[in-house]
N, C-alpha and C. Protein backbone atom coordinates (compact mmCIF):
# COMPACT_ATOMS: atom_id res chain seq x y z
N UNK A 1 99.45 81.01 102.58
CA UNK A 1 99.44 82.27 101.86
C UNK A 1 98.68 83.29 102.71
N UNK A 2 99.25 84.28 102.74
CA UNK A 2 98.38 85.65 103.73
C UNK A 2 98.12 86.72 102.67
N UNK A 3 97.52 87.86 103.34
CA UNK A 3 96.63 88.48 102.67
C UNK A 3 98.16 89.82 102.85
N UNK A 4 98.32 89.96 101.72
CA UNK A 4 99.31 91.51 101.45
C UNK A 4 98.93 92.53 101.32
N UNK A 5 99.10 93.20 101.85
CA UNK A 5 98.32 94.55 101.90
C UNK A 5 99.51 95.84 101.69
N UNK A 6 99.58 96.39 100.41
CA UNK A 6 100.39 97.52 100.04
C UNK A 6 99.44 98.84 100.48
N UNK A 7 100.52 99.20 101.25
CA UNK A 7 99.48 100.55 101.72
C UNK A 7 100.09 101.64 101.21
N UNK A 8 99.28 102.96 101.33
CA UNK A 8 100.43 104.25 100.78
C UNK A 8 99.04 105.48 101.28
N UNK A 9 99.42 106.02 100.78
CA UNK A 9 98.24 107.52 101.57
C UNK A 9 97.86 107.58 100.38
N UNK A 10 96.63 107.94 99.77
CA UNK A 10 95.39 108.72 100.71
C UNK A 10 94.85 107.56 101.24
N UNK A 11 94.59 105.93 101.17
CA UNK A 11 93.77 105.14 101.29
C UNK A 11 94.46 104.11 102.24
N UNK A 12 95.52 104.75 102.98
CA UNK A 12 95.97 103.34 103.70
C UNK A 12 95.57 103.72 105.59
N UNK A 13 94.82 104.33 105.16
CA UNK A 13 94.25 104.44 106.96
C UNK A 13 93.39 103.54 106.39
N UNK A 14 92.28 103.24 105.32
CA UNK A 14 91.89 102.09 105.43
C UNK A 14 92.12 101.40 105.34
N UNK A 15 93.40 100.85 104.57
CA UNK A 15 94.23 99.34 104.80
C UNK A 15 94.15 98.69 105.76
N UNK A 16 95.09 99.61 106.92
CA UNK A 16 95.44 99.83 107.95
C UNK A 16 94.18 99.23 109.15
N UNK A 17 93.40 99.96 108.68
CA UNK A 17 92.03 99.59 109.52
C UNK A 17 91.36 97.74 109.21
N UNK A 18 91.61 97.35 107.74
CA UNK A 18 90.98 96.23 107.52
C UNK A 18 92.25 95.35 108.20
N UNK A 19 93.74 95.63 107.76
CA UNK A 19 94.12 94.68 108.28
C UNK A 19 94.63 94.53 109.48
N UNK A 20 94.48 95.24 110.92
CA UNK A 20 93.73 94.97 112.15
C UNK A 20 92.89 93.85 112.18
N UNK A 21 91.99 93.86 111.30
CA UNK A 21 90.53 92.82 111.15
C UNK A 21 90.89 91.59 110.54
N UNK A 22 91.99 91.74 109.91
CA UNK A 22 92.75 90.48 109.07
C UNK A 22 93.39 89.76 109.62
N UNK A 23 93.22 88.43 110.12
CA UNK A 23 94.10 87.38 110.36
C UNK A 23 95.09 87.57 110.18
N UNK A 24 95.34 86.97 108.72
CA UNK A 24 95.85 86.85 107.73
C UNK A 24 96.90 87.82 107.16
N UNK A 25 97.02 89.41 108.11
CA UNK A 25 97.49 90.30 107.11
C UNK A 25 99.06 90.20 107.67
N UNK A 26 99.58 90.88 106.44
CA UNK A 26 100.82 91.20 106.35
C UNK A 26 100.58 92.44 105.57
N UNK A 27 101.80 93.95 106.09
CA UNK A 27 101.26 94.71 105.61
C UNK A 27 102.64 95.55 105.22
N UNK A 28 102.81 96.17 104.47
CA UNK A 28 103.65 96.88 103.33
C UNK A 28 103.63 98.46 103.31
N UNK A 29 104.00 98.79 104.08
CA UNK A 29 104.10 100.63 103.78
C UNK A 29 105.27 100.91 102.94
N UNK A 30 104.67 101.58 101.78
CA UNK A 30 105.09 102.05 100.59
C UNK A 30 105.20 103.59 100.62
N UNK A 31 105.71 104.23 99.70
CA UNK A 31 105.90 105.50 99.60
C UNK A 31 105.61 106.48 100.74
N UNK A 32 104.43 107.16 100.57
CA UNK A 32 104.02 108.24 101.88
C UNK A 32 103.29 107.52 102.74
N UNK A 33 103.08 105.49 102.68
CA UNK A 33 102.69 105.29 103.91
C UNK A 33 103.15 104.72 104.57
N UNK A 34 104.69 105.39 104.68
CA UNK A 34 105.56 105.00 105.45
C UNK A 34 104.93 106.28 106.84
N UNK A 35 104.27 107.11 106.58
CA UNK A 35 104.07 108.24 107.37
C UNK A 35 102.72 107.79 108.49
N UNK A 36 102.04 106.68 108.16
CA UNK A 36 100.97 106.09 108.53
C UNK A 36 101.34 105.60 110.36
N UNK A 37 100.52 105.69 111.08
CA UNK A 37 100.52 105.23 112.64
C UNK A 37 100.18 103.49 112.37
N UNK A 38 100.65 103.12 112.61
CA UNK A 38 101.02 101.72 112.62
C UNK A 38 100.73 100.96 114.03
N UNK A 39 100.65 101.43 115.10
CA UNK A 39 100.81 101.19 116.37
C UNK A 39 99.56 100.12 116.78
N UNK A 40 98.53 100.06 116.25
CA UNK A 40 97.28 98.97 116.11
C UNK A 40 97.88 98.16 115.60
N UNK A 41 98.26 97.76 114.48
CA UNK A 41 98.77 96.36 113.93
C UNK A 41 99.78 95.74 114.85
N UNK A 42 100.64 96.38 114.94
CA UNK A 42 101.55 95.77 116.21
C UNK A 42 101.10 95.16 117.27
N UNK A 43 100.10 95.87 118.24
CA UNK A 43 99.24 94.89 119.05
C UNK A 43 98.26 94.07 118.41
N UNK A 44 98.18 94.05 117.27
CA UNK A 44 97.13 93.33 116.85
C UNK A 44 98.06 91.88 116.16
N UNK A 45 99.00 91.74 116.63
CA UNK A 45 100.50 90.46 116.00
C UNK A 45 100.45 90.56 114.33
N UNK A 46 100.20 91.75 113.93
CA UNK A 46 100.53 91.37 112.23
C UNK A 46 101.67 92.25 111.95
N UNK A 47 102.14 91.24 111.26
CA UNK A 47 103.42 91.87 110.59
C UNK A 47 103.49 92.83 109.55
N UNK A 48 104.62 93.58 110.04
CA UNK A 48 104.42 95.33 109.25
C UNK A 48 105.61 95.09 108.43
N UNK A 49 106.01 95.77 107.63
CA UNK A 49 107.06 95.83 106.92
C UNK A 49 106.67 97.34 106.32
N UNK A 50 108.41 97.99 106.00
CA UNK A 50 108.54 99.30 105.45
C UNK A 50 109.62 99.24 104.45
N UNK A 51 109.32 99.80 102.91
CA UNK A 51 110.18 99.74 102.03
C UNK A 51 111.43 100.79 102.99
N UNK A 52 112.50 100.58 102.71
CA UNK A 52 113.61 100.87 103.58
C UNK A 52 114.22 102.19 102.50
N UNK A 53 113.83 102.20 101.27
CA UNK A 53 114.13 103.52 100.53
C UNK A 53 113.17 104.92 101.00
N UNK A 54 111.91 104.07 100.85
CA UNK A 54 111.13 105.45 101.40
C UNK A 54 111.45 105.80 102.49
N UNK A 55 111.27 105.38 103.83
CA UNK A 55 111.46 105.60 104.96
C UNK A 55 112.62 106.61 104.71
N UNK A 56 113.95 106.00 104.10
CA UNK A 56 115.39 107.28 104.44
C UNK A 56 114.88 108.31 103.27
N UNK A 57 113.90 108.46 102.46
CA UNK A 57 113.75 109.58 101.45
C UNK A 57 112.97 110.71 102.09
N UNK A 58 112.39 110.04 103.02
CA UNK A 58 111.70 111.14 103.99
C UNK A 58 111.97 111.65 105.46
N UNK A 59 113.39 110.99 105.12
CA UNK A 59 113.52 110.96 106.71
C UNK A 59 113.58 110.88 108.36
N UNK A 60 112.73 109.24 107.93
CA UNK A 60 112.13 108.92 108.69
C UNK A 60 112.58 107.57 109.80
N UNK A 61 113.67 108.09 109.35
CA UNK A 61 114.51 106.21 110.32
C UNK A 61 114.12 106.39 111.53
N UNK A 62 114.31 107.35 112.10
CA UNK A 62 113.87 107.40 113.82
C UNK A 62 112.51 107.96 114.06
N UNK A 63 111.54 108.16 113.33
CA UNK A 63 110.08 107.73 113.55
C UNK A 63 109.64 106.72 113.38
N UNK A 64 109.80 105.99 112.34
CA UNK A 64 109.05 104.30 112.33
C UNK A 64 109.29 103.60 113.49
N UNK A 65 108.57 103.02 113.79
CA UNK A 65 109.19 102.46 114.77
C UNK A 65 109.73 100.88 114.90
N UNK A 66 110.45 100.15 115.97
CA UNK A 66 111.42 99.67 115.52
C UNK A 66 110.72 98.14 115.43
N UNK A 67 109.23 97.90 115.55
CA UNK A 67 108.72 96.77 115.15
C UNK A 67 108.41 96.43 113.90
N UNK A 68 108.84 97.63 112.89
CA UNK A 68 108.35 97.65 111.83
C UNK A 68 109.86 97.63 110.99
N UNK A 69 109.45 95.92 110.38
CA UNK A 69 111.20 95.77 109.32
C UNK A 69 111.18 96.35 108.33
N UNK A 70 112.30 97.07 108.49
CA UNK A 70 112.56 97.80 106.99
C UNK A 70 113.35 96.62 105.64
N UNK A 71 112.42 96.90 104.64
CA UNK A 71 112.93 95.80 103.26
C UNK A 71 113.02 96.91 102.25
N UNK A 72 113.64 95.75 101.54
CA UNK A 72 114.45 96.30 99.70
C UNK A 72 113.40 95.81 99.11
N UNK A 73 113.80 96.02 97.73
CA UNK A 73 112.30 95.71 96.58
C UNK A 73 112.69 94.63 96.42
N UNK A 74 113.96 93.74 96.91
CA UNK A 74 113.95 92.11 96.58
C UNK A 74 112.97 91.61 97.31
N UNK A 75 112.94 91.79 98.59
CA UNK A 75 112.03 91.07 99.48
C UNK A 75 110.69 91.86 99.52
N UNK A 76 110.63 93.09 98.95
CA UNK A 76 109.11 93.32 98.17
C UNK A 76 108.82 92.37 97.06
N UNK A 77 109.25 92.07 96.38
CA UNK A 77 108.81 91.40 95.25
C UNK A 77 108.65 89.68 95.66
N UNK A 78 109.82 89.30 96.73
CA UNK A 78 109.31 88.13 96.93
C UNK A 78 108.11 87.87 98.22
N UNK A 79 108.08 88.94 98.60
CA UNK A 79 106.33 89.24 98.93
C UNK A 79 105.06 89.13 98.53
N UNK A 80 105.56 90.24 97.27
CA UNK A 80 104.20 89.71 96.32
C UNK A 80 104.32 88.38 95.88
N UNK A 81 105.43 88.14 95.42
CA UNK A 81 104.86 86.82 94.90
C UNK A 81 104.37 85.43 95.93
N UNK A 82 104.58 85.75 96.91
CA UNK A 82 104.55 84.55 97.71
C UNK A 82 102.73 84.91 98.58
N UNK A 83 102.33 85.62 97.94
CA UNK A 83 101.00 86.48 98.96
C UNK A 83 99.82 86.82 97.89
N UNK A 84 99.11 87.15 98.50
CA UNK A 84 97.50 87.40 97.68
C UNK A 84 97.40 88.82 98.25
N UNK A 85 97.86 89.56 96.91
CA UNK A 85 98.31 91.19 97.12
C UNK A 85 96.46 91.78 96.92
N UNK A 86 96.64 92.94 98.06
CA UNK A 86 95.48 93.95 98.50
C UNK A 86 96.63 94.95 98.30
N UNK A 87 95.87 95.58 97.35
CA UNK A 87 96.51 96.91 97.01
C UNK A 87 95.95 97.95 97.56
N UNK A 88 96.54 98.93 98.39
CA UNK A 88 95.74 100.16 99.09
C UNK A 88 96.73 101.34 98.54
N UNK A 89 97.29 101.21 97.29
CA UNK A 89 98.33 102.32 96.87
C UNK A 89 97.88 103.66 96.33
């Protein structure tokens, strides 16, 4: 089980920041923190994930970048359930 981390703005630069520090993390950009710099976790080997609705609601397919998988709320939900959710929403 890893540590889930739902991020979103105003509070996911600190997510962001703990889970760098996290083994364990797996991390979830949600709504506006799909807008978040991500580029530390990537060298840091934790896996990013981006709800794939927000990203196209803002327009953002060709800024995220392409280490970061875009998911549906199926595989959000079987996220949470499979994880020990840190909420940074």
């Amino acid at each position: 089980m890893s540590n889930l981390y739902l991020v979103d703005q105003p509070y996911g630069g600190n997510g962001v920041n703990l889970a760098v520090q996290d083994s364990d993390a797996v991390v979830v950009l949600i709504q506006d923190g799909v807008y978040l710099d991500v580029s530390g976790l990537s060298g840091a080997g934790r896996t990013v994930y981006a709800v794939k609705r927000d990203v196209e609601r803002r327009g953002l397919e060709s800024r995220v970048p392409s280490t970061v998988k875009r998911i549906g709320f199926d595989e959000l939900v079987d996220l949470i359930e499979a994880n020990k959710v840190v909420n940074f929403a």
